[in-house]
N, C-alpha and C. Protein backbone atom coordinates (compact mmCIF):
# COMPACT_ATOMS: atom_id res chain seq x y z
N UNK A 1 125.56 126.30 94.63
CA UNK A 1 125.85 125.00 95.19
C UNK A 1 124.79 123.97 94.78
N UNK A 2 123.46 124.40 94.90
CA UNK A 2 122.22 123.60 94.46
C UNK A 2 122.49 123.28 93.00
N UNK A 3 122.59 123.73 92.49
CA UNK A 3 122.97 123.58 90.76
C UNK A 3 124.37 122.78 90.27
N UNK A 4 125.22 122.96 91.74
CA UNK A 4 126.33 122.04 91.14
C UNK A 4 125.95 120.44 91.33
N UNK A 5 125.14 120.70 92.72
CA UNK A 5 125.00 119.20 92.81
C UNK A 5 123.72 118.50 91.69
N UNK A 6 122.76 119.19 91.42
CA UNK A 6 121.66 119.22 90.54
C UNK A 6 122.76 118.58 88.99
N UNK A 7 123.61 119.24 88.78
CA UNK A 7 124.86 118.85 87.94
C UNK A 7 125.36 117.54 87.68
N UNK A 8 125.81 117.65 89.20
CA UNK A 8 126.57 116.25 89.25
C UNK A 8 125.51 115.03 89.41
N UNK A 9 124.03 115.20 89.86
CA UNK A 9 123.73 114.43 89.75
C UNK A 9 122.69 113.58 88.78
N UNK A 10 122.49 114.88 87.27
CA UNK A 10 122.38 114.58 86.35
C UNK A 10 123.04 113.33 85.81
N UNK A 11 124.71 114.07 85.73
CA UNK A 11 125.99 113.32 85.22
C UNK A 11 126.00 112.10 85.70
N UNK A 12 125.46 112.12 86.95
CA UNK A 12 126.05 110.87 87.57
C UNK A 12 124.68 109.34 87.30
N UNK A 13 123.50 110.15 86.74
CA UNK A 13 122.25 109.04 86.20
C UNK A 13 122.61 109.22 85.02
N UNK A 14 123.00 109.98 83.76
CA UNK A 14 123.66 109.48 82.71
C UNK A 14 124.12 108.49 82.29
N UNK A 15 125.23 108.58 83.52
CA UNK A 15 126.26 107.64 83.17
C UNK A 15 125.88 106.30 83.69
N UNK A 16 125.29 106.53 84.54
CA UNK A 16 125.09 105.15 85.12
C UNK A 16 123.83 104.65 83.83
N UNK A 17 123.17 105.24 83.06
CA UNK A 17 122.31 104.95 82.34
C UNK A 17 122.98 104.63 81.07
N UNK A 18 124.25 105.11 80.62
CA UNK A 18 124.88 104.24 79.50
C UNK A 18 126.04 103.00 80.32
N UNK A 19 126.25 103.28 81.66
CA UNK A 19 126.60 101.99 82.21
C UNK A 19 126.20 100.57 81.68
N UNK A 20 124.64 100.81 81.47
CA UNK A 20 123.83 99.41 81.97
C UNK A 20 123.57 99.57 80.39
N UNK A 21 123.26 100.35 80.16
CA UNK A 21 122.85 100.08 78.46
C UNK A 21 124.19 99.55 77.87
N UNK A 22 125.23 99.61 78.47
CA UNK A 22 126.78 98.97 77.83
C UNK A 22 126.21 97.44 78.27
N UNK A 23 126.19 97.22 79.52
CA UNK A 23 126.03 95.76 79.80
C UNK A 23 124.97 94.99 79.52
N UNK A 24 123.84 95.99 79.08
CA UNK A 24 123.04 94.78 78.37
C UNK A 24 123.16 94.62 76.89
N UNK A 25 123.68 95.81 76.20
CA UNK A 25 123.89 95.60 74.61
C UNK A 25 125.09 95.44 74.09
N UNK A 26 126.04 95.46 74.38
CA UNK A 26 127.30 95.55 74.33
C UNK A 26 127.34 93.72 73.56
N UNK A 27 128.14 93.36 72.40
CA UNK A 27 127.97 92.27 71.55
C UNK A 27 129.15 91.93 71.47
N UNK A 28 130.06 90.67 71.88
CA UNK A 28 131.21 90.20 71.16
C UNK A 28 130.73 89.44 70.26
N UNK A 29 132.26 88.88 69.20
CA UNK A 29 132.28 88.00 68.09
C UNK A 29 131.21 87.98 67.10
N UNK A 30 131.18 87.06 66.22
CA UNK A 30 130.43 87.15 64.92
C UNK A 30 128.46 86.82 65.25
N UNK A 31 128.83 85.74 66.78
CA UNK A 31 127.70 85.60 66.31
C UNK A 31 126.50 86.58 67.52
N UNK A 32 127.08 87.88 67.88
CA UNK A 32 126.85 88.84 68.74
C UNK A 32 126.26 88.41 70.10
N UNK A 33 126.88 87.57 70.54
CA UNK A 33 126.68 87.13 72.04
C UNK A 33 126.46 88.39 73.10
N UNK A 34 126.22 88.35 73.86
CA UNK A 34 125.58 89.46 74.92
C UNK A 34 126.48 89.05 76.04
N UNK A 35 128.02 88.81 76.04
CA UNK A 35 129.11 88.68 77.33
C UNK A 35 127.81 88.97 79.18
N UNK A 36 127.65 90.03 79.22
CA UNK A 36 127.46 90.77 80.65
C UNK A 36 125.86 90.96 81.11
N UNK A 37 125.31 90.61 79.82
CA UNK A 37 123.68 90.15 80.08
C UNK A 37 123.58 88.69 80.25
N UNK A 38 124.25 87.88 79.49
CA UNK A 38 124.70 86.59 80.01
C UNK A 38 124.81 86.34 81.38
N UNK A 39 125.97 87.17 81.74
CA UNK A 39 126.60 87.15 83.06
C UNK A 39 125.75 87.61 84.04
N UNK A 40 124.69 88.60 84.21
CA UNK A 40 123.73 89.38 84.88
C UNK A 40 122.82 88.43 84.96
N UNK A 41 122.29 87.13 84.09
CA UNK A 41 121.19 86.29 84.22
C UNK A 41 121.64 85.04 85.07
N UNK A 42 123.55 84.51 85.14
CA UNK A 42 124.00 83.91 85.87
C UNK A 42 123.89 84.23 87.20
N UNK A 43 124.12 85.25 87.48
CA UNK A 43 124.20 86.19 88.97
C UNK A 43 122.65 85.98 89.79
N UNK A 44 121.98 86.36 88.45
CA UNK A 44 120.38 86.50 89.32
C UNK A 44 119.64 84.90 89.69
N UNK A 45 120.27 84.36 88.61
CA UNK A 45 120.39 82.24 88.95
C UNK A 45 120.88 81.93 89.79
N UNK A 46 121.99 82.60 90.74
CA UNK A 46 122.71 82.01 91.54
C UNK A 46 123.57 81.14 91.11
N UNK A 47 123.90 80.85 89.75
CA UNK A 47 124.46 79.97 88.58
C UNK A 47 125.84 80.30 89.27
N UNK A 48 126.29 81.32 88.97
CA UNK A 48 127.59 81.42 89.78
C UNK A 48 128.35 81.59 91.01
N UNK A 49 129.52 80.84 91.06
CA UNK A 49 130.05 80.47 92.44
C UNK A 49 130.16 82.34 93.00
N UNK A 50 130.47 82.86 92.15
CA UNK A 50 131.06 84.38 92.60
C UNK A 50 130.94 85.65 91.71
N UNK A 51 129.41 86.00 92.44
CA UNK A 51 128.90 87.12 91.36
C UNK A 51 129.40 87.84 91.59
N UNK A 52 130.79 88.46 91.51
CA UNK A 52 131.35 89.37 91.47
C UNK A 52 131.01 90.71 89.46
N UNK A 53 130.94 91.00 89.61
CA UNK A 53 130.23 92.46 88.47
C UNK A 53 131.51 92.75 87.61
N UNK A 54 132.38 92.27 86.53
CA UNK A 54 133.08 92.86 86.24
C UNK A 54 132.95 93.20 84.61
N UNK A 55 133.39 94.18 84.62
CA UNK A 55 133.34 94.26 83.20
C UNK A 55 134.65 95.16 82.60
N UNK A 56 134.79 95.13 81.22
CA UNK A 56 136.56 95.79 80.63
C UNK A 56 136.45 96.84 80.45
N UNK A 57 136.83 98.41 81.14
CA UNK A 57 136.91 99.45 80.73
C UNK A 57 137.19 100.16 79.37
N UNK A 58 137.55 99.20 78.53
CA UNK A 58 138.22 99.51 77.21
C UNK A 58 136.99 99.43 76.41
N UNK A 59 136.45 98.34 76.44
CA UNK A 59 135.40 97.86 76.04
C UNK A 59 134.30 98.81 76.26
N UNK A 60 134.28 99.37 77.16
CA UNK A 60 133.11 100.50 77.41
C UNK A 60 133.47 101.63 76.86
N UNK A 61 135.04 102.23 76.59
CA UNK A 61 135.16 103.17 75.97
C UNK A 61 134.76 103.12 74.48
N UNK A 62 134.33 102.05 73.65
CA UNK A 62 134.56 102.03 73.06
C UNK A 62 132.92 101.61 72.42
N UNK A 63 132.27 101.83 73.20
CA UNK A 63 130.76 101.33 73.18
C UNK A 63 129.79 102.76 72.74
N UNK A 64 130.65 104.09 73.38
CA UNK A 64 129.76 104.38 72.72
C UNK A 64 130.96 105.99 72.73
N UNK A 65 130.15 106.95 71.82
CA UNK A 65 130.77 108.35 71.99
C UNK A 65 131.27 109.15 73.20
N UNK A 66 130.74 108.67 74.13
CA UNK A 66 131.14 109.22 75.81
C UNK A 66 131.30 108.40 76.13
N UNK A 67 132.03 107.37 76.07
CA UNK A 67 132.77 106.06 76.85
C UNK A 67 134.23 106.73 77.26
N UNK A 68 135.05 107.39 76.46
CA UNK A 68 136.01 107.82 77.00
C UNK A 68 135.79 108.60 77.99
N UNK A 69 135.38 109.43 78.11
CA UNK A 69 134.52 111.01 79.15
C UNK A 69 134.13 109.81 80.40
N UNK A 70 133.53 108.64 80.40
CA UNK A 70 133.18 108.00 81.01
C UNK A 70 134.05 107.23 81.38
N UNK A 71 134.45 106.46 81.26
CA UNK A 71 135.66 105.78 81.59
C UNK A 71 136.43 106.58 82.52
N UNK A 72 136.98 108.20 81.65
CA UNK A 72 138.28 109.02 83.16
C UNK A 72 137.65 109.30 83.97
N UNK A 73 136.28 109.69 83.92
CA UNK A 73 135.30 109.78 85.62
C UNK A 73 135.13 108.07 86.46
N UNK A 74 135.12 107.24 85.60
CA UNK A 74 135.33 106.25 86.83
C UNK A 74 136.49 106.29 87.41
N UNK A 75 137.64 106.20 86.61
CA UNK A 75 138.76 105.81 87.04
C UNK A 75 139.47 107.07 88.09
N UNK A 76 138.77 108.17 88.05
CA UNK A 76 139.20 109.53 88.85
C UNK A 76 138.10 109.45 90.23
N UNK A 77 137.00 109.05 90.35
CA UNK A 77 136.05 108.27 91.41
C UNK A 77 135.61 107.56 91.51
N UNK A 78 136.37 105.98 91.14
CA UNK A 78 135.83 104.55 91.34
C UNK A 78 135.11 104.59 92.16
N UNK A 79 135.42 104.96 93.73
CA UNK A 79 134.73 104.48 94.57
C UNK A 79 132.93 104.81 94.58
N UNK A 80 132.86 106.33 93.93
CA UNK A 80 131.54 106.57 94.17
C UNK A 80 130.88 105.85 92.63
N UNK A 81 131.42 105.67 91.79
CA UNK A 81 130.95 105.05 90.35
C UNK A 81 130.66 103.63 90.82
N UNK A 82 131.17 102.56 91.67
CA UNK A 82 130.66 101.49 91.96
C UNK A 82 129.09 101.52 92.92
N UNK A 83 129.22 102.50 93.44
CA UNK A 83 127.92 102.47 94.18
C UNK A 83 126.92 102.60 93.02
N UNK A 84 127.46 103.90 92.11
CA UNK A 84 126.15 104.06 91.15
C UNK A 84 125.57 102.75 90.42
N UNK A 85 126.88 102.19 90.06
CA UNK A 85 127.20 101.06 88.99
C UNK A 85 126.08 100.00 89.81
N UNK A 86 125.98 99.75 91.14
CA UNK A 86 125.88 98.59 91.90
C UNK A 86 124.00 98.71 92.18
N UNK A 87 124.01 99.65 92.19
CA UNK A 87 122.62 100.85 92.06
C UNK A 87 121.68 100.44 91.37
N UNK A 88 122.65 100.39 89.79
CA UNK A 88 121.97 100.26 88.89
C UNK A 88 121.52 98.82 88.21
N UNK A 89 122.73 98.08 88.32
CA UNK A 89 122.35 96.28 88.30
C UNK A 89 121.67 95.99 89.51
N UNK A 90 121.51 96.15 90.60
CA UNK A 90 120.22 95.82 91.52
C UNK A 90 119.11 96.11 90.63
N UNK A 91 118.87 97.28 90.25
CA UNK A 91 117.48 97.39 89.55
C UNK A 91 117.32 96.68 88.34
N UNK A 92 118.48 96.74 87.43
CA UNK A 92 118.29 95.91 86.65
C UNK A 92 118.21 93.80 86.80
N UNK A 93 118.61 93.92 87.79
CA UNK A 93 118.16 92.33 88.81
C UNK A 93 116.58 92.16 88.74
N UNK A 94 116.16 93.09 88.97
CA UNK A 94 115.06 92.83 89.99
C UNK A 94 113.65 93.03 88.79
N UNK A 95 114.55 93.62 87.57
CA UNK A 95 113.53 93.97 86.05
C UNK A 95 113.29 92.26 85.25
N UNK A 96 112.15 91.92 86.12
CA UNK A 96 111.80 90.72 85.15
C UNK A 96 111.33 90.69 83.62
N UNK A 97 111.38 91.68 83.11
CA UNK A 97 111.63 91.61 81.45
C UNK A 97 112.36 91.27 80.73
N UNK A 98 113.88 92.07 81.58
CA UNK A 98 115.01 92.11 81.66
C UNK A 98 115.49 90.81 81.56
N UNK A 99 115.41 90.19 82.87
CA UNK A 99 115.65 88.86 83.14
C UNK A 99 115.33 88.49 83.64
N UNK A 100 114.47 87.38 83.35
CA UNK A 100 113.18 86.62 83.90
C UNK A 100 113.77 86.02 84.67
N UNK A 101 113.43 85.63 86.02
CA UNK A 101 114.00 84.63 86.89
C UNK A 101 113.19 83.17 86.93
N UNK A 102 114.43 82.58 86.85
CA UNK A 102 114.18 80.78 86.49
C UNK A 102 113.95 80.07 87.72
N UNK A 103 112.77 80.64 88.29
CA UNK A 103 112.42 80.12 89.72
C UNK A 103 112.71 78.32 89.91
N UNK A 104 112.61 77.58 89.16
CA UNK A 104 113.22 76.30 89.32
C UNK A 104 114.76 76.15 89.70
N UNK A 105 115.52 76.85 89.00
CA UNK A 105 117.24 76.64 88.99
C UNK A 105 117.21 77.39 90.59
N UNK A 106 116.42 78.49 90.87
CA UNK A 106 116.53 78.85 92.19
C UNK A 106 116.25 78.16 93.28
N UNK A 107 115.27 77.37 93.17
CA UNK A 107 114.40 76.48 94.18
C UNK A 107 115.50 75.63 94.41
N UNK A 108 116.49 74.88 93.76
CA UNK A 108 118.07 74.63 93.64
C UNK A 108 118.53 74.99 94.98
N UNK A 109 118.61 76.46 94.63
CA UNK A 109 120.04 76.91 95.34
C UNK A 109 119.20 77.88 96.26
N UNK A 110 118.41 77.51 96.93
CA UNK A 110 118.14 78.37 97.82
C UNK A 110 118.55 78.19 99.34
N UNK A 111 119.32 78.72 99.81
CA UNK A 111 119.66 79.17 101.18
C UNK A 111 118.64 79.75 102.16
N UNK A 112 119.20 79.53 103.57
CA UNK A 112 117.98 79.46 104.72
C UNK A 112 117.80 81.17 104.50
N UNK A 113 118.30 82.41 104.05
CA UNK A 113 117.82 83.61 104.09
C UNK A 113 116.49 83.53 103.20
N UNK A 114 116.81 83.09 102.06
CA UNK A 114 115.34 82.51 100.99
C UNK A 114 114.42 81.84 101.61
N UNK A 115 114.80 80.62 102.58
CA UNK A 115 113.74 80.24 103.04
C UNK A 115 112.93 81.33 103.91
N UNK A 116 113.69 81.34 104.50
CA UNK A 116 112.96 82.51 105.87
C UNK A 116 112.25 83.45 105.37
N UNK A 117 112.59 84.69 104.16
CA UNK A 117 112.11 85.41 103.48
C UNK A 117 110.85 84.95 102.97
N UNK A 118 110.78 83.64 102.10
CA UNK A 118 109.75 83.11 101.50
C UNK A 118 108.93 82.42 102.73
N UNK A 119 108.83 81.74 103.66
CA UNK A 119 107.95 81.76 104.88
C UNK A 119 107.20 83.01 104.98
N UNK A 120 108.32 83.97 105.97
CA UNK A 120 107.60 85.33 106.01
C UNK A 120 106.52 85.65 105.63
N UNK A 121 107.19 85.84 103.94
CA UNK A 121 105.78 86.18 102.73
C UNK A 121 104.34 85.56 102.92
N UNK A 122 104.97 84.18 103.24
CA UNK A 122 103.48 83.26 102.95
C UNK A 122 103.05 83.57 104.43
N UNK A 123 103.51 83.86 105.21
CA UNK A 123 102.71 83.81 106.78
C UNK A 123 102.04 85.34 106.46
N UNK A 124 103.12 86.75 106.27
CA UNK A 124 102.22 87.53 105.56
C UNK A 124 100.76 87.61 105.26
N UNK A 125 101.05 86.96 104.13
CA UNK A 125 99.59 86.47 103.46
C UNK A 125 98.58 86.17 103.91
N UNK A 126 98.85 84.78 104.77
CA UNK A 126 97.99 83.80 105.52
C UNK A 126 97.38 85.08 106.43
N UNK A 127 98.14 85.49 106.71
CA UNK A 127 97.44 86.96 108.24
C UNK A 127 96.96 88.03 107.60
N UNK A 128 97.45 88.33 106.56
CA UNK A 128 95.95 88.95 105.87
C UNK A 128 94.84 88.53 104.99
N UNK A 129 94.62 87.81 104.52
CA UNK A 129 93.94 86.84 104.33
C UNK A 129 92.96 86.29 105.81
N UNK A 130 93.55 86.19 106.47
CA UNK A 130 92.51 86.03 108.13
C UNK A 130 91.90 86.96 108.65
N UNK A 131 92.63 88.40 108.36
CA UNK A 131 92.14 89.29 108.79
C UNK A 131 90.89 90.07 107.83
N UNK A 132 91.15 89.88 106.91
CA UNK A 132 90.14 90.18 105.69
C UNK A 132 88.89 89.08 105.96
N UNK A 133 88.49 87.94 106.64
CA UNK A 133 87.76 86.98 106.92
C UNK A 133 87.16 87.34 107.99
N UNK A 134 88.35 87.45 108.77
CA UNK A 134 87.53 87.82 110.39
C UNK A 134 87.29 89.44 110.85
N UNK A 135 87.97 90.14 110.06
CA UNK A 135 87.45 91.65 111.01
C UNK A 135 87.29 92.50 109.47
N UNK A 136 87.58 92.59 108.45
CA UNK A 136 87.63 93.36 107.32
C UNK A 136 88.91 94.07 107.44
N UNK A 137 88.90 95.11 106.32
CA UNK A 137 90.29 95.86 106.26
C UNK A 137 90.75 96.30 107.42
N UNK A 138 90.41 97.17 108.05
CA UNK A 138 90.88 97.67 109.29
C UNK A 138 91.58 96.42 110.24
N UNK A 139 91.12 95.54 110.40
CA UNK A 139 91.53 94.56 111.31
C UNK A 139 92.87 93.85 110.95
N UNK A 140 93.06 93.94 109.69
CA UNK A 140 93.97 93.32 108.51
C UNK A 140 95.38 94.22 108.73
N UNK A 141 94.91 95.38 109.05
CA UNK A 141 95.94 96.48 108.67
C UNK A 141 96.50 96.51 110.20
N UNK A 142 96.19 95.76 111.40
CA UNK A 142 96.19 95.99 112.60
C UNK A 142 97.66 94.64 112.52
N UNK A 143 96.35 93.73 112.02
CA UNK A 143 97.52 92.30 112.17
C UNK A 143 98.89 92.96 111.06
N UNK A 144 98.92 93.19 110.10
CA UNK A 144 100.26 93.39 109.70
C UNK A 144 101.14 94.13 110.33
N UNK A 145 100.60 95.23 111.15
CA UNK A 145 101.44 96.13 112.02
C UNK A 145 102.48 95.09 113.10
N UNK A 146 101.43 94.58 113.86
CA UNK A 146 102.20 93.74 114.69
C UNK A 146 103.00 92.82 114.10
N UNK A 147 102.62 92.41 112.90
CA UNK A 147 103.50 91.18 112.29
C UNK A 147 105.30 91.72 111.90
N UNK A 148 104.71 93.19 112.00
CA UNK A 148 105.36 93.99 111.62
C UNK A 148 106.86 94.18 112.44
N UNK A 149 106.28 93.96 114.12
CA UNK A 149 107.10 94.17 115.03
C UNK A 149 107.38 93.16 115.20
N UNK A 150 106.75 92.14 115.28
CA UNK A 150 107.35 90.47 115.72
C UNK A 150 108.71 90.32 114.87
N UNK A 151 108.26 90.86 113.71
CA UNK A 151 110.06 90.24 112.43
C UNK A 151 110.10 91.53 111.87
N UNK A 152 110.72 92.49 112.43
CA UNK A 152 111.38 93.39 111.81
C UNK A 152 112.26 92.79 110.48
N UNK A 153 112.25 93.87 109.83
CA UNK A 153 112.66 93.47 108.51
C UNK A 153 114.26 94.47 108.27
């Protein structure tokens, strides 16, 4: 049983690992545009009205030697292949190499969850930073605890 799942969950970071390697290399037309890395840098801009994730199954079969093999396992467990799928563009979100985030176009479109989040951070800070002044580490590590409980996260 350990070995089947050890199995499946090889299979299942594989795939999700030529998932994302489809959506960031994957090239239409002559002058090899990047469709879904495009689209992945819109999403993380907030550029679009509706980041919805889609991409053409055909198109992936066809991306690489196990695109077909890949393709009938989504389509036989969509449901658990979107989690992987969803898994895996979070991380690739969050890979500023990947895609640098255009903190200006964001400063844009930022909503009160951003604000609040970005407060947080800076109050964070400010309280360790005070505590490192007034009591040293230990004292520091006291104030974040409580800061801790005041705004659960």
């Amino acid at each position: 049983m350990a070995d089947e799942d050890n199995n499946k969950r090889a299979l299942y970071e594989s795939d999700q690992a030529l998932v994302l390697k489809f959506l960031t290399e994957y090239t239409t037309g002559i002058d090899s545009t990047r469709p879904y890395l495009t689209f992945l840098q819109l999403v993380k801009d907030r550029a679009d009205p509706s980041p919805v994730i889609k991409f053409n199954l055909e198109e992936l079969q066809k991306f690489s030697e196990q695109g077909a093999d890949l393709v009938e396992r989504i389509e036989g467990n969509a449901k658990r292949y979107v989690e992987i799928i969803c898994s895996g563009v979070d991380e690739m979100l969050a890979d500023e190499t990947l895609l640098p985030t255009n903190f200006e176009l964001l400063r844009e479109r930022e909503d009160v969850i951003d604000i609040l989040q970005r407060q947080r951070i800076e109050t964070d800070e400010r309280n360790r930073q005070r505590q490192r002044n007034e009591g040293g580490e230990e004292g520091g590590l006291e104030a974040e605890e409580q800061n801790k409980q005041a705004f659960p996260r």
